[in-house]
Protein backbone atom coordinates (compact mmCIF):
# COMPACT_ATOMS: atom_id res chain seq x y z
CA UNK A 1 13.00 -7.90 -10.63
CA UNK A 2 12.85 -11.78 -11.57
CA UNK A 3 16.13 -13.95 -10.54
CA UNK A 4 17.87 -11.63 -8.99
CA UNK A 5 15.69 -12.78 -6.22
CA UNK A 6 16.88 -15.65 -5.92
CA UNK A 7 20.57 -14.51 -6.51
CA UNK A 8 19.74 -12.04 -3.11
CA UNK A 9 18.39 -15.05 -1.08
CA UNK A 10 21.69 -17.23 -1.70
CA UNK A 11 23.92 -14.27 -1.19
CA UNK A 12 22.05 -13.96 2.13
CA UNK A 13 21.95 -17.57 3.01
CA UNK A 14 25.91 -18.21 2.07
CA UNK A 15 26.49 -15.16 4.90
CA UNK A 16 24.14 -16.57 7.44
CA UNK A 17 26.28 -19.98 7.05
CA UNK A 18 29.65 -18.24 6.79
CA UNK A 19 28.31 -16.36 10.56
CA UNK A 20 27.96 -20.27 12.20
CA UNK A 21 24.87 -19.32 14.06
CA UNK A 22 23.50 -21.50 16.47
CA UNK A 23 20.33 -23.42 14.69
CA UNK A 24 17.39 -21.50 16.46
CA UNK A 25 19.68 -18.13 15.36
CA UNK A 26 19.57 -19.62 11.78
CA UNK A 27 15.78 -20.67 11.70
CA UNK A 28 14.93 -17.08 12.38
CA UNK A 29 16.91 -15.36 10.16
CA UNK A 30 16.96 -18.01 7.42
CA UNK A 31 13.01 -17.23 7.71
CA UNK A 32 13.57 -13.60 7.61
CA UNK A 33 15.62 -14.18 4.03
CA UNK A 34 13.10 -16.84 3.02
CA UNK A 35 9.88 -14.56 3.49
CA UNK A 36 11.58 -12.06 1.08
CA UNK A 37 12.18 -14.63 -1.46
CA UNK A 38 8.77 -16.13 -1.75
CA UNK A 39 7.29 -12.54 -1.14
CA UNK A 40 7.05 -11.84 -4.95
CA UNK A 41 5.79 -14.53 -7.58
CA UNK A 42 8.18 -13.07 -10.41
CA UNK A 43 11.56 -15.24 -10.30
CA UNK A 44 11.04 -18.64 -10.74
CA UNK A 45 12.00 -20.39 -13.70
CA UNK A 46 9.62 -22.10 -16.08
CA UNK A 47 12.01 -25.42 -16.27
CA UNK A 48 12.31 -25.57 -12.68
CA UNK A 49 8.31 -24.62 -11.74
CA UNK A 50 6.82 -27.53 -14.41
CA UNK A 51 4.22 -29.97 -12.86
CA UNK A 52 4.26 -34.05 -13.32
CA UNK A 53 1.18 -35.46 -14.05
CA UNK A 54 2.22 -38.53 -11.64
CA UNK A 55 4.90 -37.08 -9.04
CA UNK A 56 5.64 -34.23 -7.38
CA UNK A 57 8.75 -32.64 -8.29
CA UNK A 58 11.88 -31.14 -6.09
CA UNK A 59 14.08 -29.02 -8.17
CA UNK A 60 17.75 -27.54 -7.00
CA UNK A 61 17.56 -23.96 -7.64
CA UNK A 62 21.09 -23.57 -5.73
CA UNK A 63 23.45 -25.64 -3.13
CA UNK A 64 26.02 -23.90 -1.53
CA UNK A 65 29.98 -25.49 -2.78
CA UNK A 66 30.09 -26.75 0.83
CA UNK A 67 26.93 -28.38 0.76
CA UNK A 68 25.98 -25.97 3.97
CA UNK A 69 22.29 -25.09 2.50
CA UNK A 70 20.37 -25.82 -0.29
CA UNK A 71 17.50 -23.69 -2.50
CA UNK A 72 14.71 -26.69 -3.65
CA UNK A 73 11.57 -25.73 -5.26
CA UNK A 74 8.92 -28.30 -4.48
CA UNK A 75 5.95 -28.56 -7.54
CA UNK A 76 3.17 -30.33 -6.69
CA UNK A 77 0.27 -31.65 -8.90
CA UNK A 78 -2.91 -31.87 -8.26
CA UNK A 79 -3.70 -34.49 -5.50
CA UNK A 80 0.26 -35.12 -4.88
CA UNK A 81 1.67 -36.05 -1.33
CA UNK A 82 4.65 -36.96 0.14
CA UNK A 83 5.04 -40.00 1.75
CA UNK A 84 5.59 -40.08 5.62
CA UNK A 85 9.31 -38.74 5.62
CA UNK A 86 11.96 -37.09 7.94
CA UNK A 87 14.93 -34.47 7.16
CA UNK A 88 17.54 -35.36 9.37
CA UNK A 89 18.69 -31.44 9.11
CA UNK A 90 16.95 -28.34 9.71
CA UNK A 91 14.75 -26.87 6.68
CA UNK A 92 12.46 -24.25 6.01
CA UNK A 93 9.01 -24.14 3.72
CA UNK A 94 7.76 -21.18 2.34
CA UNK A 95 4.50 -21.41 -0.26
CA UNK A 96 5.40 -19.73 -3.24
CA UNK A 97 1.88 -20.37 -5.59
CA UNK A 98 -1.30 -22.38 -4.34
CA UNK A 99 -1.74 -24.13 -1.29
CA UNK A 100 -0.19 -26.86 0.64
CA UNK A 101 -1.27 -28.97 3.55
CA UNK A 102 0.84 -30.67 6.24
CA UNK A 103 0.87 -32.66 9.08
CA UNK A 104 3.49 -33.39 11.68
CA UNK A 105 4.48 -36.70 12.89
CA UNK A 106 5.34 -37.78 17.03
CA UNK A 107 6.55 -41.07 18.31
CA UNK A 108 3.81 -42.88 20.39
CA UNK A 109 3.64 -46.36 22.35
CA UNK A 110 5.12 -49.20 20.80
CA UNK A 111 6.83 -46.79 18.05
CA UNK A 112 3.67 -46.16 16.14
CA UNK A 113 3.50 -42.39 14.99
CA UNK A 114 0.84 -40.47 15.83
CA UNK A 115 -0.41 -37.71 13.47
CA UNK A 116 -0.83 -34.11 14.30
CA UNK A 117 -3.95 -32.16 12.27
CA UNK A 118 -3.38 -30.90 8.91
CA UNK A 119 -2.41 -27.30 8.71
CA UNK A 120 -2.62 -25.74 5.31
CA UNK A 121 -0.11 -23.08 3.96
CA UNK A 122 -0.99 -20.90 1.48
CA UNK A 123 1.64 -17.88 0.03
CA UNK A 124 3.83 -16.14 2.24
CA UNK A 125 3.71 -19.11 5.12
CA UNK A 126 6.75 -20.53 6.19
CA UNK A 127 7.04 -23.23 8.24
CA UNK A 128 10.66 -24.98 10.01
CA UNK A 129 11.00 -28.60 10.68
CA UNK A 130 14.63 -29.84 12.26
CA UNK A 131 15.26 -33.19 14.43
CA UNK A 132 15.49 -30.68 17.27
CA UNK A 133 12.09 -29.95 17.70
CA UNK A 134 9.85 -31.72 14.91
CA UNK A 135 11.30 -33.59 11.96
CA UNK A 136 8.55 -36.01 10.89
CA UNK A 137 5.99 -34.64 8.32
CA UNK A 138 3.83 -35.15 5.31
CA UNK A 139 3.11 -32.42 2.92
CA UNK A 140 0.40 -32.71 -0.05
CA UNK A 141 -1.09 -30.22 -2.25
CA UNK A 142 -4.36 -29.02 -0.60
CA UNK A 143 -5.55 -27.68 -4.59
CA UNK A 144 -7.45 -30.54 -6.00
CA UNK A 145 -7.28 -29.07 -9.23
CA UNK A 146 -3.71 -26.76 -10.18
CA UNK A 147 -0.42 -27.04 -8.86
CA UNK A 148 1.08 -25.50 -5.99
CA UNK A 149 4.97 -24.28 -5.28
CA UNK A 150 6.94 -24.42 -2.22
CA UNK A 151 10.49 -23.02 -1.96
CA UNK A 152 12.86 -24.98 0.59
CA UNK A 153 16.09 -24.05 2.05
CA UNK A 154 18.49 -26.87 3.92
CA UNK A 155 20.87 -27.16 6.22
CA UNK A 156 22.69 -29.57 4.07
CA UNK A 157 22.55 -30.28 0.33
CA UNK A 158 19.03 -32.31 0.90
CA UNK A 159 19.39 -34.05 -2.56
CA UNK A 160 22.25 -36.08 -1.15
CA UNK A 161 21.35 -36.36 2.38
CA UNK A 162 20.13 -39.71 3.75
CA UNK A 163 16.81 -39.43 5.23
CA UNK A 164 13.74 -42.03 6.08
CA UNK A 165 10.29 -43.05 4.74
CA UNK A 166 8.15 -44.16 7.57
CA UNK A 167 5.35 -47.07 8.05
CA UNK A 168 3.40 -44.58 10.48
CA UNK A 169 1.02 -47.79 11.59
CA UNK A 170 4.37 -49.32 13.08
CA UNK A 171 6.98 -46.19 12.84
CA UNK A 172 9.44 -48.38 11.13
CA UNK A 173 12.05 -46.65 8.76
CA UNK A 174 13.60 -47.32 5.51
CA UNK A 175 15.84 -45.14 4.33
CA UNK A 176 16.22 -43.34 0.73
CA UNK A 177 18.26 -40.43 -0.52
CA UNK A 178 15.77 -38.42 -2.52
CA UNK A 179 18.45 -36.65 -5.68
CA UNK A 180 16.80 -34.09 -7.91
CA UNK A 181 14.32 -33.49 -10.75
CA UNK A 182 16.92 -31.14 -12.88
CA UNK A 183 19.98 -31.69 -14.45
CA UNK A 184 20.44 -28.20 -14.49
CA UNK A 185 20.00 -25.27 -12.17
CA UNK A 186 18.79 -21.38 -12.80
CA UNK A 187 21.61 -18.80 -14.15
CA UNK A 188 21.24 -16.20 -10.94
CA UNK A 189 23.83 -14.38 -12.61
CA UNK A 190 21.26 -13.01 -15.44
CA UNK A 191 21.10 -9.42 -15.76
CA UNK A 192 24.48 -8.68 -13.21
């Protein structure tokens, strides 16, 4: 079928914004629409699936003109993690190819953040992080030797948002807007 599957999945997502649905309402269905995208390993561009020998990449594969959601595909080498980071609006994760591992992040004593176990995702998982009920997380690539994909969907255009890096020994912040590793996004509009 190829992008057309991603063309669906924005179609889907710009009518679950246009309905206003309460966030928990959105989560579900968002995963719903998600878990049909990542389903099938046919769709995603070459350009926007390529591996960095030093960083992992994040890729726009769509933003809405509103900025109400956002399409990211995440491309991790081998042995790449995030660092200690926050979203400030809700998201969705959905393994595409490989495996990923990740960890969530609470506030203890003193500030300090305490870290959950790793849980690892392979293709087909989704998982949701939002400030409303678990925001803090790491995520690395739990293949020591290809890269692995995640697709992630926004509540905001997540290249532009202001979010936080975190010292988890002491919990303090510092803040960074993380922009994108294109210049240019997929044509969903192949083939219609």
């Amino acid at each position: 079928m190829g992008i057309e599957r991603l063309r669906d999945a924005v179609r889907d997502f710009t009518q679950l914004a246009d309905a206003g649905r309460h966030e928990a309402d959105t989560l579900a269905a968002g995963r719903d629409i998600l878990g049909r995208l990542i389903a099938q390993d046919d769709w995603l561009p070459d350009f926007v699936a390529a591996a960095d020998p030093q960083y992992y990449r994040q890729y726009l594969l769509h933003c809405d003109p509103r900025e109400r959601f956002s399409i990211v595909s995440f491309v991790w080498g081998p042995g790449q993690m995030t660092p200690v980071h926050d979203h400030t609006v809700w998201g969705l994760v959905g393994v595409l190819r490989g495996e990923e591992k990740a960890r969530r992040f609470v506030r203890g004593a003193g500030g300090a953040l305490v870290a959950g176990d790793w849980e690892v995702m392979r293709p087909g998982d989704i998982d949701a992080v939002s400030p409303t009920h678990g925001d803090i997380h790491q995520v690395s690539n739990a293949l020591p030797d290809q890269p692995s994909i995640s697709i992630h969907v926004y509540g905001a255009n997540i290249g532009a948002v202001s979010r936080n890096v975190f010292d988890p020994a002491t919990g303090a912040a510092k803040p960074f807007i993380s922009g994108y590793s294109n210049d240019v996004v997929p044509n969903i509009w192949l083939g219609s």
